[in-house]
Structure formats: C-alpha cells, structure tokens
Protein backbone atom coordinates (compact mmCIF):
# COMPACT_ATOMS: atom_id res chain seq x y z
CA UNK A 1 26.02 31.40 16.30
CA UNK A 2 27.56 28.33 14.89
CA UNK A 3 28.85 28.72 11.22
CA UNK A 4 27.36 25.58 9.29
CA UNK A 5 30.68 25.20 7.33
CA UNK A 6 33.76 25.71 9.96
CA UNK A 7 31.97 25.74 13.25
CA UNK A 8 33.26 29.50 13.88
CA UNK A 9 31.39 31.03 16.61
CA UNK A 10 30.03 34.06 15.22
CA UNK A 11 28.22 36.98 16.89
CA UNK A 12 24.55 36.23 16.73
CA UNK A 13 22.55 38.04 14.28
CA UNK A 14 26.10 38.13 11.38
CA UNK A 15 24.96 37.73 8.07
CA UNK A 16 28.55 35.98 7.36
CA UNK A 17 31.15 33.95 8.93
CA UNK A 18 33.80 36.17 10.34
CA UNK A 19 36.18 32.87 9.79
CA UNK A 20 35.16 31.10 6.39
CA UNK A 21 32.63 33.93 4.68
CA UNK A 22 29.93 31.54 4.48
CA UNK A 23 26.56 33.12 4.22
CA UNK A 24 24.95 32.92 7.70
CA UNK A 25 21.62 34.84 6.94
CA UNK A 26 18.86 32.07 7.55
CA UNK A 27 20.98 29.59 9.24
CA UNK A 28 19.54 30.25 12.27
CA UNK A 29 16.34 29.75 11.01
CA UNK A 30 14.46 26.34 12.55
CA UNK A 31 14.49 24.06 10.23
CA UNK A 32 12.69 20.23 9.80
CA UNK A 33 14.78 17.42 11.19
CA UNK A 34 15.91 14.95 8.59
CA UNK A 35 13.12 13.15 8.24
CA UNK A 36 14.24 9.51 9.25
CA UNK A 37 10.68 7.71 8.88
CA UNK A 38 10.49 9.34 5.20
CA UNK A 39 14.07 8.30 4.17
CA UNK A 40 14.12 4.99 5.48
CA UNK A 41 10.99 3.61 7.91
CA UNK A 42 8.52 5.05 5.37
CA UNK A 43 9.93 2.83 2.59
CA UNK A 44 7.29 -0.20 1.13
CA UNK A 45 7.55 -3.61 2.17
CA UNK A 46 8.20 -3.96 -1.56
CA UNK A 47 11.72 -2.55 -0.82
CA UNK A 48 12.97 -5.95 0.97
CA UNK A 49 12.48 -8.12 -2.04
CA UNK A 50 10.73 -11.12 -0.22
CA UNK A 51 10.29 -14.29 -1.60
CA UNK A 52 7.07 -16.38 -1.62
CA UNK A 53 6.06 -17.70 1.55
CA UNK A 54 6.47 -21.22 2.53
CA UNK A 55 2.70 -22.54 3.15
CA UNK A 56 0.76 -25.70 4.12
CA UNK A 57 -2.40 -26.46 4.04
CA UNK A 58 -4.69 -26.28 7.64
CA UNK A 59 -5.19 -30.32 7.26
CA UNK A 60 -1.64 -31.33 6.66
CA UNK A 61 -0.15 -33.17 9.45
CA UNK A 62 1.93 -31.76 12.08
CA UNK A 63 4.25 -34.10 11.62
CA UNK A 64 4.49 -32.94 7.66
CA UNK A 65 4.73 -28.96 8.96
CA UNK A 66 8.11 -29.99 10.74
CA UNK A 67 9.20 -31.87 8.13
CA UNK A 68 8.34 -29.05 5.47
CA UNK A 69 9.90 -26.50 8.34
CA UNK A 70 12.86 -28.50 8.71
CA UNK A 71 13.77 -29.15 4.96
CA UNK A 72 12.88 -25.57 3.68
CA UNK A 73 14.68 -23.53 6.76
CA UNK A 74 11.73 -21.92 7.26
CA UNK A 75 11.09 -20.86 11.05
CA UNK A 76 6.94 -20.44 10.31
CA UNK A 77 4.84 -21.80 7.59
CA UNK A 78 2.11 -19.50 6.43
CA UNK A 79 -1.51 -21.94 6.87
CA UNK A 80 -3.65 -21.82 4.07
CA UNK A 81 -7.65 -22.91 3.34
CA UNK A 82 -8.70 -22.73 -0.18
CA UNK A 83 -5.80 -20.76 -0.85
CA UNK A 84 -6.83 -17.87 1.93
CA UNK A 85 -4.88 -17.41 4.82
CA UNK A 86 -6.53 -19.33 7.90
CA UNK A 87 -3.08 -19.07 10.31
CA UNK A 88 0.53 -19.38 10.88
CA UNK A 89 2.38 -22.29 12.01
CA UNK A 90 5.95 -21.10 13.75
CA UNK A 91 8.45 -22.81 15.69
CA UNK A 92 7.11 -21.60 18.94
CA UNK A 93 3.68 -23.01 18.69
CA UNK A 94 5.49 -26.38 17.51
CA UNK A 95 7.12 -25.97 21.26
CA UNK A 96 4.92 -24.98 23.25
CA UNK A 97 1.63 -26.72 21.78
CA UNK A 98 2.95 -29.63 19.93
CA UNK A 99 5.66 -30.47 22.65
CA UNK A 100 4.20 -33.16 24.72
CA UNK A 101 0.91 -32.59 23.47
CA UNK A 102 1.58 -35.54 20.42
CA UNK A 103 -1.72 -36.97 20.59
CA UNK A 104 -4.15 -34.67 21.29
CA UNK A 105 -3.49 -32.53 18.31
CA UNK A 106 -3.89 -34.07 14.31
CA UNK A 107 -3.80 -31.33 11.76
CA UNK A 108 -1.58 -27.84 11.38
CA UNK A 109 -5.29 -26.25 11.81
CA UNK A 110 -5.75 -27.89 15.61
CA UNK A 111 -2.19 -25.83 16.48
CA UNK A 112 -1.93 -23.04 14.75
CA UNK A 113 -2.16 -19.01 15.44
CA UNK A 114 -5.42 -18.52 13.75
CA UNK A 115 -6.43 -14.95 12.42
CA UNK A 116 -2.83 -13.80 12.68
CA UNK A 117 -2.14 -9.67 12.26
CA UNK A 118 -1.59 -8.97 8.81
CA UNK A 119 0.50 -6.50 6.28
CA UNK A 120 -0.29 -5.34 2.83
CA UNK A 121 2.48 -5.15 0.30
CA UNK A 122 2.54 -1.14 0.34
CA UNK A 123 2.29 -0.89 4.19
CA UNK A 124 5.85 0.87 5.02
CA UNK A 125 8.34 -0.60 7.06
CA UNK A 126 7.42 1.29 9.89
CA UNK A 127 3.84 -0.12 9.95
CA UNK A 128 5.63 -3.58 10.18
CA UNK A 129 8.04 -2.61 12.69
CA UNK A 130 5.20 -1.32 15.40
CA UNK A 131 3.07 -4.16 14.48
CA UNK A 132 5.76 -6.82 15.55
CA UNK A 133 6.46 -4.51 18.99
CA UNK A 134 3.25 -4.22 19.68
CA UNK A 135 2.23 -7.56 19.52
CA UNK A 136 5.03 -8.98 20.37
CA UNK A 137 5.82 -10.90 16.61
CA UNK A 138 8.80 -11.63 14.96
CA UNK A 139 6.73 -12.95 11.41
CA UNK A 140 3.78 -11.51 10.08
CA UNK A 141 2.33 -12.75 6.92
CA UNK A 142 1.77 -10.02 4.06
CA UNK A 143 -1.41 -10.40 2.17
CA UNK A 144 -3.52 -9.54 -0.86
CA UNK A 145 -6.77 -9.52 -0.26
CA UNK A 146 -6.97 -12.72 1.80
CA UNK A 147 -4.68 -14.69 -0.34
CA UNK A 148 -0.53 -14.70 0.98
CA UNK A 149 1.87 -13.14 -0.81
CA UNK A 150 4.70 -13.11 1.62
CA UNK A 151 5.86 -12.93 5.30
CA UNK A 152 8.17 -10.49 6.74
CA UNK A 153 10.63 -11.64 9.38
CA UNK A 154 12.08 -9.29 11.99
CA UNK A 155 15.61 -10.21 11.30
CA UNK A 156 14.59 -9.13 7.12
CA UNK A 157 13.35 -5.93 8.39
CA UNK A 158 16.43 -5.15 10.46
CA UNK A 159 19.16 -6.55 7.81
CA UNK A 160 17.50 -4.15 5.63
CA UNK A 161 17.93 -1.06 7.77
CA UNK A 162 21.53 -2.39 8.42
CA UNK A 163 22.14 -2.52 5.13
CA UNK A 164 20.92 1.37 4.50
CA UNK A 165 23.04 2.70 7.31
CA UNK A 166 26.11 1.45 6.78
C-alpha cells in the first residue's frame, strides 16, 4: 500500500508508514472521488455575473437587428413580444435565412429561432453545458418566468471554468 504522504510502499494491511510514520489505518478505505460537478459544474448560473441581454422586439426590422448586432457586439439578440420571450435572433440565422433571402423576409419575427430552449437563473452550469451539447447551441437565453433576464454564451461558460482551474 501506497503511503498518502511519501508514496512509501508499505506492506498491505500496516497501520503506519514504515518510511514517514504517517497513520495508514483507513487509507485504504474507498473513498468518494472529488466531486468535480459539486465543486465547479454544480455552481448557479448566478456565478458568471451576466449582464442584461441585448433584445429587440419580434417586429423590428431585420435590417435594425444587424444594425443593433453590429453596434452592441452582440452575436444574438434575445426577441421579445410584450416583454416575453418569443425567439432568438443570432448571427447564423442572419446567414443562413437572411442571406439572399432580402425580400422575402420583413420583421426579426419572420427569421427568428422561435421557442428557443431555455435556462433559469439557479439552473447549474452543468444543466447549461448539456443543454448547448445536446442541442447543438452556443447561446441560450435565461429566463424568469417568461420574461429574459439574460443569455449565456458558450465561450462565458468556458472562460469561467478557465478561470477556476487555473
């Protein structure tokens, strides 16, 4: 057996490190792995410090959303309707259904990602990080009730776990 302190191999079943003196009695005991999801992925959204959302309303103009995009640095805009969320706007549906498509569509609402997935304030970072892998996200909106609150980016949620390991 391992001694814990030096890393003396000891005869299994020694109560004490033949090397250092260190009690041994237990050590070999199983014990719970560090609990990373606890320490870390079980933290609350709350924890990133996220700043209000950057929203339109589902009649503005397309042309307004990539203006509004453009001058806040925002890669999505959360879509709003009588201050509930109806949608998100993000740079890939300005791509791939704007792009060529310049008549056909009028309003933020005709382009959209209507009924987007969802996070509560107190879901835990690790609720956020399966959503976005599972669906295949990189913003999801957080809500209260049905009104926005925030939006949490996949590059926020992985700065912040940077930021804790190192």
């Amino acid at each position: 057996m391992l001694c814990p302190v030096c890393r003396h191999d000891n005869f299994e079943g020694d109560d004490y490190c033949e090397n250092c003196g260190a009690d041994l009695a237990g050590s070999d005991i199983p014990e719970a792995a560090v609990d990373f999801e606890g320490r870390l992925l079980g933290e609350h959204l709350d924890s990133l410090g996220l700043r209000a959302p950057a929203a339109i309303d589902v009649g503005e103009s397309i042309p307004s959303a990539l203006a509004r995009m453009r001058s806040d640095g925002a890669d999505c805009l959360l879509v709003t309707e009588n201050g509930r969320l109806a949608g998100i706007f993000t740079e890939r549906d300005g791509v791939l259904k704007v792009a060529g498509h310049a008549g056909e569509a009028s309003c933020v609402g005709d382009v959209m990602t209507a009924d987007p997935v969802v996070l509560r304030h107190d879901d835990t970072l690790a609720v956020a990080i399966n959503k976005m892998a599972v669906g295949g996200f990189r913003h999801i909106p957080i809500v209260d009730g049905s009104a926005p609150t925030g939006i949490v980016a996949a590059h926020d949620l992985f700065r912040h776990i940077l930021e804790i390991l190192h």
